[in-house]
Protein backbone atom coordinates (compact mmCIF):
# COMPACT_ATOMS: atom_id res chain seq x y z
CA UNK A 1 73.50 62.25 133.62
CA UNK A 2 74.31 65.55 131.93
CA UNK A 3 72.90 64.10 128.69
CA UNK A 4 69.83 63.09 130.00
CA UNK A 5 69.01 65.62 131.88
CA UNK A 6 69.39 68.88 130.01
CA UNK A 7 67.04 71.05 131.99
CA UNK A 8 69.67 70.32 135.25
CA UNK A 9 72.64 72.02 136.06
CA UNK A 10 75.16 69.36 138.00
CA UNK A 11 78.04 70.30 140.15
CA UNK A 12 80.60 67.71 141.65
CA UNK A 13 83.31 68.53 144.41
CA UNK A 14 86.16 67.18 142.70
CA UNK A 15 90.03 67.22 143.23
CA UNK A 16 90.40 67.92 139.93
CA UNK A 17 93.14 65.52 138.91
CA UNK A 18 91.21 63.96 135.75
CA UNK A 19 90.15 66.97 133.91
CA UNK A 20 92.39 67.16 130.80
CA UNK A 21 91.56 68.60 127.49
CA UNK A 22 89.40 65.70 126.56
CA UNK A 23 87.24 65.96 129.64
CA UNK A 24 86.66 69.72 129.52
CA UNK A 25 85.89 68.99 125.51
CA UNK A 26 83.10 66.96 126.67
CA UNK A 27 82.25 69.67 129.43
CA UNK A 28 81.95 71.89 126.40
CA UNK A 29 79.32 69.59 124.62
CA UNK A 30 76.92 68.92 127.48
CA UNK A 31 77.30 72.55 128.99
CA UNK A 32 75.63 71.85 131.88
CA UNK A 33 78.56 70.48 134.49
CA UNK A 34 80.14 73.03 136.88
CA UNK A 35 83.04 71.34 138.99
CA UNK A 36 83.96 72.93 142.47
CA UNK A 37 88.16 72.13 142.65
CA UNK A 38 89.69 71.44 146.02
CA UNK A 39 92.41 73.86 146.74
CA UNK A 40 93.60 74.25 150.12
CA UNK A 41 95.73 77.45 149.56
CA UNK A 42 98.98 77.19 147.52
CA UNK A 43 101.40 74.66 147.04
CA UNK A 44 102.32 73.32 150.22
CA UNK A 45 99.24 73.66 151.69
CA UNK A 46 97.09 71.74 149.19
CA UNK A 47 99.94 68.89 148.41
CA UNK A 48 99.17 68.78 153.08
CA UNK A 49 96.40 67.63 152.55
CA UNK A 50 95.55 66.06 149.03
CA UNK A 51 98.68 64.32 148.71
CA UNK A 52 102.45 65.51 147.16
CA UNK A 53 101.74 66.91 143.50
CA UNK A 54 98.18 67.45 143.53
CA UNK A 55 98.64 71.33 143.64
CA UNK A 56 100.36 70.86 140.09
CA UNK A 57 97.41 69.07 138.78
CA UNK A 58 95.20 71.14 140.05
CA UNK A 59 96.59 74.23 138.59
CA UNK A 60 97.14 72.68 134.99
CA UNK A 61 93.68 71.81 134.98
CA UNK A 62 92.06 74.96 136.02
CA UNK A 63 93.93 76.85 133.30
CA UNK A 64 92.50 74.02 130.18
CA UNK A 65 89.02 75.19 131.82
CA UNK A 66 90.25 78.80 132.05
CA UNK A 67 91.10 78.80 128.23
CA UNK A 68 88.08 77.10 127.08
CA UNK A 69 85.95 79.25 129.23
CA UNK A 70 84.21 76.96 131.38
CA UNK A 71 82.92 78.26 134.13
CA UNK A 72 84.29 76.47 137.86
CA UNK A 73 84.26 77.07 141.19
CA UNK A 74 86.61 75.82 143.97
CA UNK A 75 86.16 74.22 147.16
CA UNK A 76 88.34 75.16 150.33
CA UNK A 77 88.89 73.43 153.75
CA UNK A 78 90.14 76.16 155.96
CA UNK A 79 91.81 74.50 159.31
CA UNK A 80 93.95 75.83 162.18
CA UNK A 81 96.89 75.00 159.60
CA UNK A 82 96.52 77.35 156.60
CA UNK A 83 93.51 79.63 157.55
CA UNK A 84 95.76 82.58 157.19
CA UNK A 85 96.20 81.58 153.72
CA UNK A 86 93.09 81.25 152.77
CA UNK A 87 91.94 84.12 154.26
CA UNK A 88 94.37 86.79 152.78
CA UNK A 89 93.67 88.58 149.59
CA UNK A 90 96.45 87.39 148.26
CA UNK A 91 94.88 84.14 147.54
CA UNK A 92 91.19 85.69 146.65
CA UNK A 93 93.23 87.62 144.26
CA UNK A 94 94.85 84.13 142.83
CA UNK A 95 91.27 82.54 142.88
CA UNK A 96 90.65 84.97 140.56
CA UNK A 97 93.57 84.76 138.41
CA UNK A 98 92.89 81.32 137.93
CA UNK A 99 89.29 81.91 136.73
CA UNK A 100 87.46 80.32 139.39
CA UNK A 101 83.68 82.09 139.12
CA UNK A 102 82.67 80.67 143.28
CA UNK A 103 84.26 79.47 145.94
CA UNK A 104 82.82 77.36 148.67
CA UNK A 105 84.42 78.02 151.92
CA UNK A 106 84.66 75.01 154.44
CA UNK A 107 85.87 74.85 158.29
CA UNK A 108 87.67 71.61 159.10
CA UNK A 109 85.28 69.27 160.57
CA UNK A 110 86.87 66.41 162.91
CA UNK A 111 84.65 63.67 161.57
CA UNK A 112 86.11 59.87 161.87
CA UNK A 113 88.08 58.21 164.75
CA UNK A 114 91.20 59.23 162.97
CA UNK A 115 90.38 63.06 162.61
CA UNK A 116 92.98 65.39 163.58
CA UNK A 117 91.28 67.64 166.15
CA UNK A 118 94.03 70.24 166.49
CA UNK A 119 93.15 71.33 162.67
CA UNK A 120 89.67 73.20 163.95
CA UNK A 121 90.13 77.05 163.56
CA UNK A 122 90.01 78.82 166.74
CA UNK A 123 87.06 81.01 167.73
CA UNK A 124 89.60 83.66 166.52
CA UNK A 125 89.93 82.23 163.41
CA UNK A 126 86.81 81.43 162.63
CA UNK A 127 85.82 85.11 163.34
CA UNK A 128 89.06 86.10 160.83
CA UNK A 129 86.86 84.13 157.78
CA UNK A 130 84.15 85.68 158.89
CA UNK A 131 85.43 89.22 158.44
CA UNK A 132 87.26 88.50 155.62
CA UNK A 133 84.88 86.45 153.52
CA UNK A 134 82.65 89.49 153.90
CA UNK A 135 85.11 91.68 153.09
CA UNK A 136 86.18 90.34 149.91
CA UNK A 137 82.22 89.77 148.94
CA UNK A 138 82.35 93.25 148.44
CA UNK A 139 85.20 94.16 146.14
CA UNK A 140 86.05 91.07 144.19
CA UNK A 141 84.77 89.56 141.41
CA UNK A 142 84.17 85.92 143.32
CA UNK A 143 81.09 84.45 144.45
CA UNK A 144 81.70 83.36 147.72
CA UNK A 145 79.91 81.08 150.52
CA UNK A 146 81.14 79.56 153.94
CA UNK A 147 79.02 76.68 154.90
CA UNK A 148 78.71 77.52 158.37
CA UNK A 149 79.29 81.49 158.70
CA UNK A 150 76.58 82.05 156.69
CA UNK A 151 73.98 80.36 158.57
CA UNK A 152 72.55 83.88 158.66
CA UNK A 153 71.55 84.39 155.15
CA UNK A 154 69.37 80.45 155.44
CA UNK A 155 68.40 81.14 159.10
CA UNK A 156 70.66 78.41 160.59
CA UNK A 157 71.29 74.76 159.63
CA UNK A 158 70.13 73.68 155.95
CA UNK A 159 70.33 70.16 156.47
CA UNK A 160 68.45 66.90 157.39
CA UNK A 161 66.22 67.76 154.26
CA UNK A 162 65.62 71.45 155.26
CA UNK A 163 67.17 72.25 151.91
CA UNK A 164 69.18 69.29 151.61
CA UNK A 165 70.12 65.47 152.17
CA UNK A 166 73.26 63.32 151.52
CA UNK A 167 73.16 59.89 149.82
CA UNK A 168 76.49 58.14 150.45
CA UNK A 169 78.19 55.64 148.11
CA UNK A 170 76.42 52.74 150.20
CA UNK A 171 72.84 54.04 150.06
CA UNK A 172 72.75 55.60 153.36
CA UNK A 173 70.31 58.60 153.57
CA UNK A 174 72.56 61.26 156.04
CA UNK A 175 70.89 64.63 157.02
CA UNK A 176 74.48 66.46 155.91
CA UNK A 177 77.15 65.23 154.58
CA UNK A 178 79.06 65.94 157.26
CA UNK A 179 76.98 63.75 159.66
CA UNK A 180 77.64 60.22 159.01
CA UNK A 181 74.76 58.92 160.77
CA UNK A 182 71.65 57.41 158.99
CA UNK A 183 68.10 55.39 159.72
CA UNK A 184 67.21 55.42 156.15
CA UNK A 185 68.71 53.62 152.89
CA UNK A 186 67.70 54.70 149.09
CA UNK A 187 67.91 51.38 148.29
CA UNK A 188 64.55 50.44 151.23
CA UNK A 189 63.19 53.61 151.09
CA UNK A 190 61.98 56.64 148.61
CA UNK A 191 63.37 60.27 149.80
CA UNK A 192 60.03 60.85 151.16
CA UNK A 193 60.01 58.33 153.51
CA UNK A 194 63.33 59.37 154.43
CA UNK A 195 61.78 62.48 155.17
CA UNK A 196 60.13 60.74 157.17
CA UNK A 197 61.81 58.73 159.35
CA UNK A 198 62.51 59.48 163.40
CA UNK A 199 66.53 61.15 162.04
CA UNK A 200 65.00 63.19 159.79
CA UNK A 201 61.68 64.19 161.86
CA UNK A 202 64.09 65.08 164.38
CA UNK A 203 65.64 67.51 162.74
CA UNK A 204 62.99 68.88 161.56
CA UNK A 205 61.44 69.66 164.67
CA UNK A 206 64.94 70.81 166.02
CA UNK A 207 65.92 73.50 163.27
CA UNK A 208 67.25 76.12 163.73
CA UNK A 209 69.23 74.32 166.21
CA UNK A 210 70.53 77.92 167.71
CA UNK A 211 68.53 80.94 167.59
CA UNK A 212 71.83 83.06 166.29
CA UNK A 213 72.26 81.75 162.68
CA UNK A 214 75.72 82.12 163.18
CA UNK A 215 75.94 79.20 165.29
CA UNK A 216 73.52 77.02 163.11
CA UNK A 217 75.30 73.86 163.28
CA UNK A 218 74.21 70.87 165.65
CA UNK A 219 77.50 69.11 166.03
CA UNK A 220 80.16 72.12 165.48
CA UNK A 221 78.07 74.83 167.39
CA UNK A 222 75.56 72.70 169.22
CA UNK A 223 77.11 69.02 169.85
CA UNK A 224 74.52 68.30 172.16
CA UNK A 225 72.35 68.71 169.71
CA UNK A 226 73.43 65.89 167.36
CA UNK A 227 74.13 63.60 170.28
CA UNK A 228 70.14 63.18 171.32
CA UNK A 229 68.89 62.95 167.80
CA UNK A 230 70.89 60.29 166.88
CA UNK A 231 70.10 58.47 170.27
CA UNK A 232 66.48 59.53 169.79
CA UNK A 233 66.57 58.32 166.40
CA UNK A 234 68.26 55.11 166.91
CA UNK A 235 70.37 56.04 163.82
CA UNK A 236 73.84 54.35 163.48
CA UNK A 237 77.00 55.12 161.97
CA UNK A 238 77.65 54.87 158.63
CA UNK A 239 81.38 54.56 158.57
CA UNK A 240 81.71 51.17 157.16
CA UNK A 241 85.45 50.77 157.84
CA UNK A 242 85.58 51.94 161.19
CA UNK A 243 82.45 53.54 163.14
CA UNK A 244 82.28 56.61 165.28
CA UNK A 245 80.51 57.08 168.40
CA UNK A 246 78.29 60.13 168.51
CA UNK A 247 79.64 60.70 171.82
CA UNK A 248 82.71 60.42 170.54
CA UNK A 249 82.57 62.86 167.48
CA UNK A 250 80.65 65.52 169.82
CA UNK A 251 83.39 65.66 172.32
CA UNK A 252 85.45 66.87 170.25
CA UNK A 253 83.51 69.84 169.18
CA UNK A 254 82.26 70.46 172.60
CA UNK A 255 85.29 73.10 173.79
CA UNK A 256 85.37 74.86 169.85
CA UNK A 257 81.95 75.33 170.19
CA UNK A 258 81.92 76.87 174.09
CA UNK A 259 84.96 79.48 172.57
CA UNK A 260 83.02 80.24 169.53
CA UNK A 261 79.81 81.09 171.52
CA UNK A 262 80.52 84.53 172.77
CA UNK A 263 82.43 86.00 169.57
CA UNK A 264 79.21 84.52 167.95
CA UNK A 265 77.19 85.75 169.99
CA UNK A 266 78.81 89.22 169.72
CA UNK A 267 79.10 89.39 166.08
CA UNK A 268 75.41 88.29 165.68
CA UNK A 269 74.65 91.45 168.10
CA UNK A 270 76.49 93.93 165.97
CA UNK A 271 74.85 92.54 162.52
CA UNK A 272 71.47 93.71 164.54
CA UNK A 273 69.71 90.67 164.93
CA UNK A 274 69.42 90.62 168.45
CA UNK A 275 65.95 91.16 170.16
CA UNK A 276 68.03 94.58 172.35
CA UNK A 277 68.97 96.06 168.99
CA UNK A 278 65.89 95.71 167.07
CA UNK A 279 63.89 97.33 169.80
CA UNK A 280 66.60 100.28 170.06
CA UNK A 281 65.98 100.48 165.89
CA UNK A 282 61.97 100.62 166.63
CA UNK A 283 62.61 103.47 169.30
């Protein structure tokens, strides 16, 4: 893909476990391939949740792209587990180190009937990344972006072909690729009818889902939300091994999203965008 299409530059979130000096040499040829690492933190945290001796790999292959200069980002999952981690400047200062150019910032997201729930961040935590990410932004020398806290800076929820789709390995057109839920396959229908279709129409006419960007999401911050479109939609599940009722997946986010409400609420009142501030600024 990089080959024929020169004029693109392609990402991939990748563990990272197959770049050796032989892949990153052909990195080097195309120049146009970025990969965003997982890295959950250090050691322990990272082998949690990618599997014993992935942190290893990880590392060893981050510092063939560091010598070669090839530019990388990484990709981390912050949960209730190791948000401390990721959060300190400890481990900004270690992105660093390793050469990562970006990081992508992620809150656990209890998708599937086997999610682990008690891994969402608190609204407490959540407000921690918050503060920190922006903190950080400031005075190091990383690129950084949290899906969700952001939602400011794209005025809410950039999704459902807003500013972007997912495709899934079975053809399955999803409005995020966090929402496994789908009335549209590539393989029956172009993107534009995709566009289209009732999922996608709904959330068109939907966004933003939440006035205050920083609640932008319609399952994490507005579960409701998801939970009509779908029915509306008559889109299924796209779990092929095992799938999840919208109700279901919702219900879980319903009490995270009630706690986060206020401190959102609050914080999106002290960045000025609330109607009560921007009159005080016209006075």
């Amino acid at each position: 893909m990089c080959e024929t299409h020169p004029d693109c530059q392609f990402s991939a979130f990748t563990n990272g476990t197959l770049i050796d000096e032989a892949f990153a040499d052909e990195m080097l040829r195309v120049k146009n391939f970025i990969p965003a690492i997982s890295v959950e933190g250090f050691e322990e945290d990272t082998d949690f949740r990618r599997g014993i001796g992935t942190f290893k790999k990880v590392e060893k292959a981050m510092s063939i792209l560091k010598a070669k200069r090839l530019p990388f980002g990484i990709s981390c999952c912050y949960t209730s587990k190791n948000v401390h981690i990721i959060g300190s400047e400890e481990y900004f200062d270690q992105m660093i180190e390793w050469g990562a150019k970006f990081c992508w910032f992620f809150t656990y997201m209890p998708i599937g009937n086997s999610a682990v729930p008690e891994l969402m961040v608190s609204a407490e935590q959540r407000k921690f990344m918050y503060e920190q990410v922006r903190k950080f932004r400031g005075t190091k020398p990383l690129f950084t972006l949290d899906f969700w806290n952001d939602g400011e800076y794209v005025d809410g929820c950039i999704a459902g072909g807003r500013r972007y789709l997912h495709v899934n390995a079975n053809g399955d057109i999803e409005p995020c690729a966090f929402i496994h839920y789908s009335d549209s396959n590539i393989r029956e229908k172009t993107l534009l009818e995709a566009l289209q279709s009732p999922l996608f129409m709904a959330y068109h006419d939907r966004q933003p889902f939440n006035e205050n960007h920083l609640r932008p999401c319609p399952l994490l911050d507005n579960p409701d939300a998801l939970v009509e479109m779908v029915e509306t939609s008559g889109a299924h599940s796209t779990d092929l091994e095992n799938p999840e009722d919208v109700h279901c997946l919702s219900a879980k986010c319903k009490i995270p999203a009630e706690n986060w409400a206020p401190v959102a609420d609050e914080l999106w009142k002290c960045t000025g965008h609330c109607s009560a501030c921007n009159k005080s600024k016209l006075a």
